[in-house]
Protein backbone atom coordinates (compact mmCIF):
# COMPACT_ATOMS: atom_id res chain seq x y z
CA UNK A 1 0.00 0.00 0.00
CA UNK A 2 2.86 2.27 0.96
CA UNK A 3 4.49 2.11 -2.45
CA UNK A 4 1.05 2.54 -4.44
CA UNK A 5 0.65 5.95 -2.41
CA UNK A 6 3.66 7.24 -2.89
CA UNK A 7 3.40 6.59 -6.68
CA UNK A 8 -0.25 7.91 -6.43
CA UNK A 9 1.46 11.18 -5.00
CA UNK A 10 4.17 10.74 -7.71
CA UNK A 11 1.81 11.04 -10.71
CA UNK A 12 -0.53 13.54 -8.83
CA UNK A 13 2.09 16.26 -9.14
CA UNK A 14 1.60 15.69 -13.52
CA UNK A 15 -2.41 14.62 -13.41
CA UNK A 16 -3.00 17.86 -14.49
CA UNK A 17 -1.04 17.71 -18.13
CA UNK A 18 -3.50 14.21 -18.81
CA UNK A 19 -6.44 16.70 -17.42
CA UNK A 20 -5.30 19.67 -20.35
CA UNK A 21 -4.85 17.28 -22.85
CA UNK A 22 -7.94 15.38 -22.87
CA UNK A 23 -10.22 18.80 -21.98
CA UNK A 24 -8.28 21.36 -24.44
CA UNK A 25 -5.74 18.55 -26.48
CA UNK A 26 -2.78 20.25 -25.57
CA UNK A 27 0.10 17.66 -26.17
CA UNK A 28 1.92 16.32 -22.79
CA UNK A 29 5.02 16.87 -23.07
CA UNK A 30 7.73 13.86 -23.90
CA UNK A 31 9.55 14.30 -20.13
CA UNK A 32 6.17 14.51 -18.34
CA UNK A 33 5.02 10.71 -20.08
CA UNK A 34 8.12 9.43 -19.89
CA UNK A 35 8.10 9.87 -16.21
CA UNK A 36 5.11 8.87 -15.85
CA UNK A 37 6.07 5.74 -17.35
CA UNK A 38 9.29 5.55 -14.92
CA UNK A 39 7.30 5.86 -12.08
CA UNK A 40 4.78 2.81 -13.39
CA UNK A 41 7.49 0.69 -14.32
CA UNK A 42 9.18 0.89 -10.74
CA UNK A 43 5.84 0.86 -8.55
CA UNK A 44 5.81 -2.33 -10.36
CA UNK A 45 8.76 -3.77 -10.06
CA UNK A 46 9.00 -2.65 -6.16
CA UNK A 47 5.34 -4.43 -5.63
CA UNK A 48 6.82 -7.62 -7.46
CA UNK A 49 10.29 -7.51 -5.23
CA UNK A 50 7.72 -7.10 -2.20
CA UNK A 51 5.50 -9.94 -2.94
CA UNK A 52 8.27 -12.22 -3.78
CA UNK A 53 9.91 -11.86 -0.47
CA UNK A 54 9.63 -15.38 1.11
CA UNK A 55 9.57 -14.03 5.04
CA UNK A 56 9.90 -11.00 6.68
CA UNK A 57 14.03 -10.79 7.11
CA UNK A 58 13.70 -10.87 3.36
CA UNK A 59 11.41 -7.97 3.08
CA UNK A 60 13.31 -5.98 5.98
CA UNK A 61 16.32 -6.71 3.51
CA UNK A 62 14.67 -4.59 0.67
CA UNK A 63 14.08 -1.23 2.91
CA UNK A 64 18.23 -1.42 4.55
CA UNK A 65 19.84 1.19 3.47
CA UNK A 66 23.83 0.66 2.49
CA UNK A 67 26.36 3.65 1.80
CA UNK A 68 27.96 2.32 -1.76
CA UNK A 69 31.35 2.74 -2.32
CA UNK A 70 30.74 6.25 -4.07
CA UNK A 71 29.26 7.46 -0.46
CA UNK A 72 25.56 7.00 -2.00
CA UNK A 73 22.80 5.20 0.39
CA UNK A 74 20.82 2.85 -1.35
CA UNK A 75 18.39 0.01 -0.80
CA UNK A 76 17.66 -2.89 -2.28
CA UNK A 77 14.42 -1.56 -3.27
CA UNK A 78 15.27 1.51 -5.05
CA UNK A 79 13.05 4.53 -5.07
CA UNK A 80 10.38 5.65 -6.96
CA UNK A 81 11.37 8.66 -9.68
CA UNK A 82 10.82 12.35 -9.25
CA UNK A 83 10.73 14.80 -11.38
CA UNK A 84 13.10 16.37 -9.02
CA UNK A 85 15.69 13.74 -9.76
């Protein structure tokens, strides 16, 4: 559930180019879909990772965050995209 919100709140921030376009068929533009699309692809793939976690050690594994060798912090999970990023 947490990962559908989050994408929910994801796409919320670009509803309104879908809204213009299907009231006044302004084109979206090509960054807004394709993020869209990001965000779609990775809600899905973080649900699958989720479901296929065979206890809960295995699903605490996907939310512990690591510093990488660059000095990043990163889960197994990932995160979903922003348009911030």
């Amino acid at each position: 559930r947490q990962v559908k919100s989050q994408a929910e709140n994801e796409l919320n921030k670009t509803d309104w180019y879908v809204v213009r376009k299907a009231e006044e068929d302004i084109a979206i533009p090509s960054t807004i879909t394709t993020h869209r699309k990001a965000v779609r692809t990775k809600q899905a793939e973080m649900e699958t990772a989720i479901t296929n976690a065979s206890d809960t050690p295995a699903l605490e594994t996907l939310y512990t965050y690591t510093e990488q060798e660059d000095g990043s912090v990163t889960r197994p999970l990932g995160k979903l995209p922003t348009l911030e990023d």
